[in-house]
C-alpha atoms as a PDB file:
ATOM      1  CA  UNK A   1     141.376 129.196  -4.594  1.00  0.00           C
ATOM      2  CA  UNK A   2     144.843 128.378  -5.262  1.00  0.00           C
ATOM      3  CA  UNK A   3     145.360 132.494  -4.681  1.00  0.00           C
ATOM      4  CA  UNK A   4     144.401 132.175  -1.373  1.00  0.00           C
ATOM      5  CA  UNK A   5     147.374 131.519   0.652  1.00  0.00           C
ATOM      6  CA  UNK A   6     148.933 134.693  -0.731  1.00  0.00           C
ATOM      7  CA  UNK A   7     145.940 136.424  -0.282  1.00  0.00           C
ATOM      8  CA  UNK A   8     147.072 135.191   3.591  1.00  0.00           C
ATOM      9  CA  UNK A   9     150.228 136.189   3.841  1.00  0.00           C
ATOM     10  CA  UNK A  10     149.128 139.373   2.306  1.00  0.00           C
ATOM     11  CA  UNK A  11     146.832 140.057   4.825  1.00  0.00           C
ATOM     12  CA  UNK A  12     148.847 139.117   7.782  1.00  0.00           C
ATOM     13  CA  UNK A  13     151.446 141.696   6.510  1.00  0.00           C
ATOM     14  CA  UNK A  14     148.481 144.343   5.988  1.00  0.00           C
ATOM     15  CA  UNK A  15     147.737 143.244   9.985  1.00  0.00           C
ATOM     16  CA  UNK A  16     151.583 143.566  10.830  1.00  0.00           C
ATOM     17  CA  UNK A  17     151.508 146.928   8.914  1.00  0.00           C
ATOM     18  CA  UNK A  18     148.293 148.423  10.936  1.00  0.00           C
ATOM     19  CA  UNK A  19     150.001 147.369  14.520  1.00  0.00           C
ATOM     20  CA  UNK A  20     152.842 149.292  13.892  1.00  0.00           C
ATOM     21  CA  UNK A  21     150.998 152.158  14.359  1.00  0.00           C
ATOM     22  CA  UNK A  22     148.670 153.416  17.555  1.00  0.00           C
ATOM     23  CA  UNK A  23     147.187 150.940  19.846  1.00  0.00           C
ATOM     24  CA  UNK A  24     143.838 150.183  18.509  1.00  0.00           C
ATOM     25  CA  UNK A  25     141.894 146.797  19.850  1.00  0.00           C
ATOM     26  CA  UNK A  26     138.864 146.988  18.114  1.00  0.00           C
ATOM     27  CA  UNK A  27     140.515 147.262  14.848  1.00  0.00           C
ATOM     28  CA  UNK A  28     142.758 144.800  15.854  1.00  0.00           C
ATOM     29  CA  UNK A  29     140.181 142.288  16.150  1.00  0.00           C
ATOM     30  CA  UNK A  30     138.367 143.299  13.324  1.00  0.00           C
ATOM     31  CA  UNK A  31     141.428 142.884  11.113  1.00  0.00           C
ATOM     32  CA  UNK A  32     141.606 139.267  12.840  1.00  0.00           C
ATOM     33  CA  UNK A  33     138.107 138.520  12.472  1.00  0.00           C
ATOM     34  CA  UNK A  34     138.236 139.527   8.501  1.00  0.00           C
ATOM     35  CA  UNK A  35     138.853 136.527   5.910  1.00  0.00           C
ATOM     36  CA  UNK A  36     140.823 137.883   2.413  1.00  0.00           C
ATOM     37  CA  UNK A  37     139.255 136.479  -0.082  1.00  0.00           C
ATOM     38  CA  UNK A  38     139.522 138.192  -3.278  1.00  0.00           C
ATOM     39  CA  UNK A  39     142.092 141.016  -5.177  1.00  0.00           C
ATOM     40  CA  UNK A  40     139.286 142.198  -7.792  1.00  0.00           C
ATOM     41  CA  UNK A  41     140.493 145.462  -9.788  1.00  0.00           C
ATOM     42  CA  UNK A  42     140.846 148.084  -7.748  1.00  0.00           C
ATOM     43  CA  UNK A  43     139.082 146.062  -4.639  1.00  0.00           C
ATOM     44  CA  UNK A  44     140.673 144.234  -1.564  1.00  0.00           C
ATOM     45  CA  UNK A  45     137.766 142.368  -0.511  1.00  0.00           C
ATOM     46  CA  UNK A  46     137.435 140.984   2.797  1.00  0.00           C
ATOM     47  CA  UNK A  47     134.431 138.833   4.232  1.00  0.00           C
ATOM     48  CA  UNK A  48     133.362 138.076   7.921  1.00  0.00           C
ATOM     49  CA  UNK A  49     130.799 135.200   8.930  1.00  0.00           C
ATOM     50  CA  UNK A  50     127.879 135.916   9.978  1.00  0.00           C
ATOM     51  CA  UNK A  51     128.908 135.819  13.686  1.00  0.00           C
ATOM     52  CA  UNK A  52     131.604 138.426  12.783  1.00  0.00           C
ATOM     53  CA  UNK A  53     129.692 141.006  10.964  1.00  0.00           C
ATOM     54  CA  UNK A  54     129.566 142.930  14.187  1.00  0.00           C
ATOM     55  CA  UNK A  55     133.176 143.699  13.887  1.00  0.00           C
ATOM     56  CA  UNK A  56     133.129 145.197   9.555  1.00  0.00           C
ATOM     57  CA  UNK A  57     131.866 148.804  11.067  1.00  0.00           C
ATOM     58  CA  UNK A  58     135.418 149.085  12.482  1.00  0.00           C
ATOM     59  CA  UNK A  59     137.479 148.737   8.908  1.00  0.00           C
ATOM     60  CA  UNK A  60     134.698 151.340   7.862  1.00  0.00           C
ATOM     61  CA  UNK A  61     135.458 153.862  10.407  1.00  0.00           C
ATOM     62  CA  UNK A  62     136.702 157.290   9.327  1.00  0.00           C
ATOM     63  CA  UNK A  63     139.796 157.256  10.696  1.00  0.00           C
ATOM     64  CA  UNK A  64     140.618 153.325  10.482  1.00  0.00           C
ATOM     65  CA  UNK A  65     139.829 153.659   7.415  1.00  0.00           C
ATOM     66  CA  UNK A  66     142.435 155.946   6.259  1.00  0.00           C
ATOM     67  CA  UNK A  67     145.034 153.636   8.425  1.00  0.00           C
ATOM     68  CA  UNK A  68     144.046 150.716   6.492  1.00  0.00           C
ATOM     69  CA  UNK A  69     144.345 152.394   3.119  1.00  0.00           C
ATOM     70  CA  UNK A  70     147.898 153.326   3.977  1.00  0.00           C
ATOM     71  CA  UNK A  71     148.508 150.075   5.446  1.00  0.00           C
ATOM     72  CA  UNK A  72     147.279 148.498   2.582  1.00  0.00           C
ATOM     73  CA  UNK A  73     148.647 150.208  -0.114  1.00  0.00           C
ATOM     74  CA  UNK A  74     152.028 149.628   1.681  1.00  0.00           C
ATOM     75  CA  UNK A  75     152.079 145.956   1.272  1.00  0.00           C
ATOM     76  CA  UNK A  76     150.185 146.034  -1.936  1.00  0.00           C
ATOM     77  CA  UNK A  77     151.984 148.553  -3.862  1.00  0.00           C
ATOM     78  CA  UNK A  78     149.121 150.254  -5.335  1.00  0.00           C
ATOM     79  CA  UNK A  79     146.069 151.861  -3.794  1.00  0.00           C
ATOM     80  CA  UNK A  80     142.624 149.336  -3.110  1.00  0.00           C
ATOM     81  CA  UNK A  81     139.243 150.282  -1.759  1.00  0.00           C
ATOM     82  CA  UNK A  82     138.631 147.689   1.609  1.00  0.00           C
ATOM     83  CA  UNK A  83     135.755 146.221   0.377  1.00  0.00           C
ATOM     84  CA  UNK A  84     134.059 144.433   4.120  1.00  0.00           C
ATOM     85  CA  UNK A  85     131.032 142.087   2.992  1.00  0.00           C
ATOM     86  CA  UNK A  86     128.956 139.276   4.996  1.00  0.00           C
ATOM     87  CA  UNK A  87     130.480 136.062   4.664  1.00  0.00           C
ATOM     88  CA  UNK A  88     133.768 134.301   4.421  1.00  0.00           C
ATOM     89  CA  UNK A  89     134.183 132.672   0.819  1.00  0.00           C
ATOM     90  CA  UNK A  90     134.109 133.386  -2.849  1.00  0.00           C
ATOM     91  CA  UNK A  91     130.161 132.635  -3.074  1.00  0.00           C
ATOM     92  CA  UNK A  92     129.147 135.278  -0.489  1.00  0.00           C
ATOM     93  CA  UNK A  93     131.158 137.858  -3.094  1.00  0.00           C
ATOM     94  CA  UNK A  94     129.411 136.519  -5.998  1.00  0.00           C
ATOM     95  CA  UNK A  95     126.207 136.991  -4.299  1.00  0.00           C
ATOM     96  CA  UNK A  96     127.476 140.292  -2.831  1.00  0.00           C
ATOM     97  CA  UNK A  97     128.246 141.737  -6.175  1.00  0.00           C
ATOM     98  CA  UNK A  98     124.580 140.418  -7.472  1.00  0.00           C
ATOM     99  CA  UNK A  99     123.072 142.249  -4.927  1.00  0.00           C
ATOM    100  CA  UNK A 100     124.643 145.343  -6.162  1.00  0.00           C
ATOM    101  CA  UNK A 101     124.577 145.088  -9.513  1.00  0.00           C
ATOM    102  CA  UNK A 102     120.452 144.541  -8.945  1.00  0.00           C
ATOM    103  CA  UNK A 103     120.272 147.738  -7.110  1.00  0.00           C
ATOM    104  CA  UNK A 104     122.030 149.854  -9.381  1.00  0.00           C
ATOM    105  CA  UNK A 105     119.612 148.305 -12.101  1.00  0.00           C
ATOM    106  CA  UNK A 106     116.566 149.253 -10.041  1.00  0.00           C
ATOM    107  CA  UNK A 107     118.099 152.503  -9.503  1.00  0.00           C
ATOM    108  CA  UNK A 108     118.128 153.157 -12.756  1.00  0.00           C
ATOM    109  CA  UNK A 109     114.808 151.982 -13.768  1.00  0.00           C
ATOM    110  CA  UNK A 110     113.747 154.453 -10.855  1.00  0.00           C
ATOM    111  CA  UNK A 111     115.201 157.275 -12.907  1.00  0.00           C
ATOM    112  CA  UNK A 112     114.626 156.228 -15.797  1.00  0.00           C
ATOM    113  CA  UNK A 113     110.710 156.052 -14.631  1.00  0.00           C
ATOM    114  CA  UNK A 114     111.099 159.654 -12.973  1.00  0.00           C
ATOM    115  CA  UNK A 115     112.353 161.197 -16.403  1.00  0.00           C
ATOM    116  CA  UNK A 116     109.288 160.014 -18.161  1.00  0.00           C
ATOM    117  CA  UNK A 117     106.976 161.381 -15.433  1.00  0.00           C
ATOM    118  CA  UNK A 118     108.913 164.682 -15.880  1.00  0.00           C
ATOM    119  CA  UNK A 119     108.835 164.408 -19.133  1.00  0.00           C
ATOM    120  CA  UNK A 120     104.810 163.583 -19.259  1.00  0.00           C
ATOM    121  CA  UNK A 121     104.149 166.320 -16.885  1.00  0.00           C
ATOM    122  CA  UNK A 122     105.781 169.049 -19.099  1.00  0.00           C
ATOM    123  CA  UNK A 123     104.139 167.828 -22.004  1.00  0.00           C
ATOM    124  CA  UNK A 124     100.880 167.767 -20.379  1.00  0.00           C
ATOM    125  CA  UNK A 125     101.499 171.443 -19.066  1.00  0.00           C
ATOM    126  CA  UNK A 126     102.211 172.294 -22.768  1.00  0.00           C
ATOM    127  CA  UNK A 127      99.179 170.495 -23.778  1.00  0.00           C
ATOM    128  CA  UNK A 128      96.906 172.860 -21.510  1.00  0.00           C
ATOM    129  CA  UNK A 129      98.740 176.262 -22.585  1.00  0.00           C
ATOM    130  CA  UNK A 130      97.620 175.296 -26.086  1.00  0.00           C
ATOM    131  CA  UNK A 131      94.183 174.869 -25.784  1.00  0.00           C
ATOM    132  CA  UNK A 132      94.017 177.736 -23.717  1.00  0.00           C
ATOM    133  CA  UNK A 133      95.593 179.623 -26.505  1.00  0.00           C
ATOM    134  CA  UNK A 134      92.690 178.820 -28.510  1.00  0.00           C
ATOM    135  CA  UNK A 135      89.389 179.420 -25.792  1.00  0.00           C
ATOM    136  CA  UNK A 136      91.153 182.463 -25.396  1.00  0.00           C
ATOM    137  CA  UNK A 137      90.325 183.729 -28.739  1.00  0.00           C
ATOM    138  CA  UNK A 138      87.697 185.595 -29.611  1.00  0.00           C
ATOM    139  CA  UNK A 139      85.916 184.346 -32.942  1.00  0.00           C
ATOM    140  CA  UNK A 140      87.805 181.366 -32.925  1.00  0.00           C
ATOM    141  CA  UNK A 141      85.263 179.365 -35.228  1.00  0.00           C
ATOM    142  CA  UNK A 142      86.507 182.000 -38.319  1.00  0.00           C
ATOM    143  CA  UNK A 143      88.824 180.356 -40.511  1.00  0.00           C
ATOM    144  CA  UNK A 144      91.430 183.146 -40.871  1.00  0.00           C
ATOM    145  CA  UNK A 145      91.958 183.311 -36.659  1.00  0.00           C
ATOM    146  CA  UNK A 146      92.174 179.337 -36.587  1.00  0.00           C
ATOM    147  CA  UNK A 147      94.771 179.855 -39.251  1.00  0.00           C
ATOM    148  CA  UNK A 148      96.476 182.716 -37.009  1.00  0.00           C
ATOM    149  CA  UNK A 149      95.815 179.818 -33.980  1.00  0.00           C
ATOM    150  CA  UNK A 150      98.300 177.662 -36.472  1.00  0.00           C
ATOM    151  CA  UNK A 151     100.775 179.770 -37.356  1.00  0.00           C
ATOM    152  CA  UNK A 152     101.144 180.779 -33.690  1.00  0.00           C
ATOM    153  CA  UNK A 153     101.053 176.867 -31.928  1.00  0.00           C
ATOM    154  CA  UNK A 154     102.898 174.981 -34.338  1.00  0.00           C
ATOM    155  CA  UNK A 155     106.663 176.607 -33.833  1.00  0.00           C
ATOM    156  CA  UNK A 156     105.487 176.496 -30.125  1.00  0.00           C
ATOM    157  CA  UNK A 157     105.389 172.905 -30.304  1.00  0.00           C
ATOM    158  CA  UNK A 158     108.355 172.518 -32.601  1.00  0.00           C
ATOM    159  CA  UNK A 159     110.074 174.549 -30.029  1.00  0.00           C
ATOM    160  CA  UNK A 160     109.122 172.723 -27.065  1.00  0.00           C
ATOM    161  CA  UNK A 161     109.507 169.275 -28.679  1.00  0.00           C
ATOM    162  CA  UNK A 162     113.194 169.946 -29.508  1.00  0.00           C
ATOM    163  CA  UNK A 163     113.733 171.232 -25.942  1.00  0.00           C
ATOM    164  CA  UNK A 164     112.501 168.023 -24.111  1.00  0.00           C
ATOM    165  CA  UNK A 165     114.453 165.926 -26.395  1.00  0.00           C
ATOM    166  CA  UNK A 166     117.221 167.431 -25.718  1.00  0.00           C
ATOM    167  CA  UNK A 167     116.635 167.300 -22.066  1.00  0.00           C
ATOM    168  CA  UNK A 168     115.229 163.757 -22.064  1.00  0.00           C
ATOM    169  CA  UNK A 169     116.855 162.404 -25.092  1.00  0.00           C
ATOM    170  CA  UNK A 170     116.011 158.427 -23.372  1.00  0.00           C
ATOM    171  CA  UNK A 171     112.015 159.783 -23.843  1.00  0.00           C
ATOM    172  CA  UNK A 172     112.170 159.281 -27.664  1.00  0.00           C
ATOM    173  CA  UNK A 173     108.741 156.944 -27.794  1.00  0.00           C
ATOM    174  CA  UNK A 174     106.630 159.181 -25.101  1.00  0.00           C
ATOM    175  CA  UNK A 175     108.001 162.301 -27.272  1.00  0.00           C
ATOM    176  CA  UNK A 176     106.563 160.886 -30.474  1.00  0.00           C
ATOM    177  CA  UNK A 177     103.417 159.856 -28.831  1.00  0.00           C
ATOM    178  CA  UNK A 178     103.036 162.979 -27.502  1.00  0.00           C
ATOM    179  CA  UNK A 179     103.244 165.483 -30.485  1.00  0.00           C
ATOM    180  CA  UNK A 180     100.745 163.132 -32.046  1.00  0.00           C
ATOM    181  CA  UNK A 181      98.973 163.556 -29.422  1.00  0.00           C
ATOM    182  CA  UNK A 182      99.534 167.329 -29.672  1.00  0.00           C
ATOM    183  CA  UNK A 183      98.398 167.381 -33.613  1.00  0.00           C
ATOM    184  CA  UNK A 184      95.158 165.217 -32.291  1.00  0.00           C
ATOM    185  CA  UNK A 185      94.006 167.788 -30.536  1.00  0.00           C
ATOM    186  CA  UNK A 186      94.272 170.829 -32.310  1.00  0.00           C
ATOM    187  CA  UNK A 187      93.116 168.955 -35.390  1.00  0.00           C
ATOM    188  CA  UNK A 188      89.975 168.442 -33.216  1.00  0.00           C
ATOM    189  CA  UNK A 189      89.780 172.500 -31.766  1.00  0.00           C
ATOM    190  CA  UNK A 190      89.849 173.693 -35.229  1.00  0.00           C
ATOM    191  CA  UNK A 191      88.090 171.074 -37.121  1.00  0.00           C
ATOM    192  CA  UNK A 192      90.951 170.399 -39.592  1.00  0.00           C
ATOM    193  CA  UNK A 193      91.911 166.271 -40.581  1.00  0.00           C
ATOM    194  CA  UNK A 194      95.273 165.710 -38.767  1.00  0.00           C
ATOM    195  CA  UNK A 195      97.232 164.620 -41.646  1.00  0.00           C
ATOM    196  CA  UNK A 196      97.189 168.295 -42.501  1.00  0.00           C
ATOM    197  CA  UNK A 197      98.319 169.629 -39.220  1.00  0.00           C
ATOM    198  CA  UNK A 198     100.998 167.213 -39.464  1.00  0.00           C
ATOM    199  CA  UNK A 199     101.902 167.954 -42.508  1.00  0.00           C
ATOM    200  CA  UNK A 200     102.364 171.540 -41.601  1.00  0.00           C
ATOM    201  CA  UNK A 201     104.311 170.529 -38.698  1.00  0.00           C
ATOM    202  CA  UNK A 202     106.430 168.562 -41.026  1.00  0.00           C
ATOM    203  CA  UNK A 203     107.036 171.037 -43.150  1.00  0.00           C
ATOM    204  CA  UNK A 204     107.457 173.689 -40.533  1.00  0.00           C
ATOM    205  CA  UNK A 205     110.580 171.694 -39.137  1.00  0.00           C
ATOM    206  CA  UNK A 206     112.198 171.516 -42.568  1.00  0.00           C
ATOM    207  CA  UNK A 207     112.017 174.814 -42.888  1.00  0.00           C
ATOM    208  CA  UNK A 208     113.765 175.235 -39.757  1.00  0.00           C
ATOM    209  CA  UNK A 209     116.517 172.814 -40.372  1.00  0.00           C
ATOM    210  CA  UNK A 210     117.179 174.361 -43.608  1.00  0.00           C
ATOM    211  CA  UNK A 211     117.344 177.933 -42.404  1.00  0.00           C
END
């Protein structure tokens, strides 16, 4: 707190600044009604009590705004975002900032959620173009055309599991689960153990990386 009474006198000069410009009332008493209480990075950050919060719309304004900026960055020397919050001391920032930092968190989970749904739903898709691949041939119980059913799936799936990582690189575990997944169920439409599709698969992708 001992910052305070400069962070006064600062804003008293930041008030002096804005009313020698146009006569403006409201922002007047906004400006009056606004406690400083913090220089935080790039942040001037003013609070209002509860009572007050009615006038914070007015430093928000598009044009008071852009008078405060200049205003601001006259008395400060460098340029600060006006940062307006609900109440008048160092805990309401704290909590302020809390609040924030929460939503941006569940913002993220959000996203984070909707990538794997995207990511799920594409793989799902893929999953169904597959095994239509195979009802669609004729005489599919012959070895030699579940063999040409291999040959023909497995760079699909290589192909479309490096394209979703790359899109959804954060989906590594679904990815995984999913080509096993993937190898599950064409070991089932052709009859075959899985280790052996897998190990085709494997081997497949080497051959690719070494090419």
């Amino acid at each position: 707190m001992s910052e305070q009474p400069d962070l006064n006198a600062l804003w008293a000069d930041v008030i002096k600044k804005v009313k020698e410009g146009d006569i403006n009332l409201s922002l007047w008493d906004a400006l009056a009604a606004a406690v400083p209480l913090i220089i935080e990075g790039d942040q001037f950050v003013v609070g209002f009590a509860p009572v007050n919060m009615k006038h914070s719309g007015y430093l928000q304004s598009p044009g008071n705004a852009g008078v405060l900026r200049h205003a601001i960055e006259s008395v400060v020397g460098r340029r600060l975002q006006l940062i307006p919050i609900e109440g008048d001391n160092l805990e309401a920032w704290e909590r302020y900032k809390n609040r924030q930092q929460a939503a941006a968190s569940g913002t993220s989970a959000v996203a984070a959620s909707a990538r794997q749904r995207s990511a799920a739903e594409a793989w799902v898709e893929f999953g169904g173009k597959v095994r239509g691949l195979y009802y669609e041939m004729a005489g599919r119980e012959r070895p030699v055309l579940q063999a040409e059913y291999l040959v023909k799936v497995i760079p699909m799936i290589a192909r479309t599991e490096e394209e979703l990582r790359e899109r959804q690189p954060d989906a590594g575990e679904l990815h995984d689960a999913e080509v096993n997944k993937m190898v599950d169920r064409i070991a089932s439409l052709c009859g075959v153990p899985p280790a052996l599709i897998a190990l085709e698969y494997l081997r497949y992708k080497g051959s690719r990386k070494k090419s």
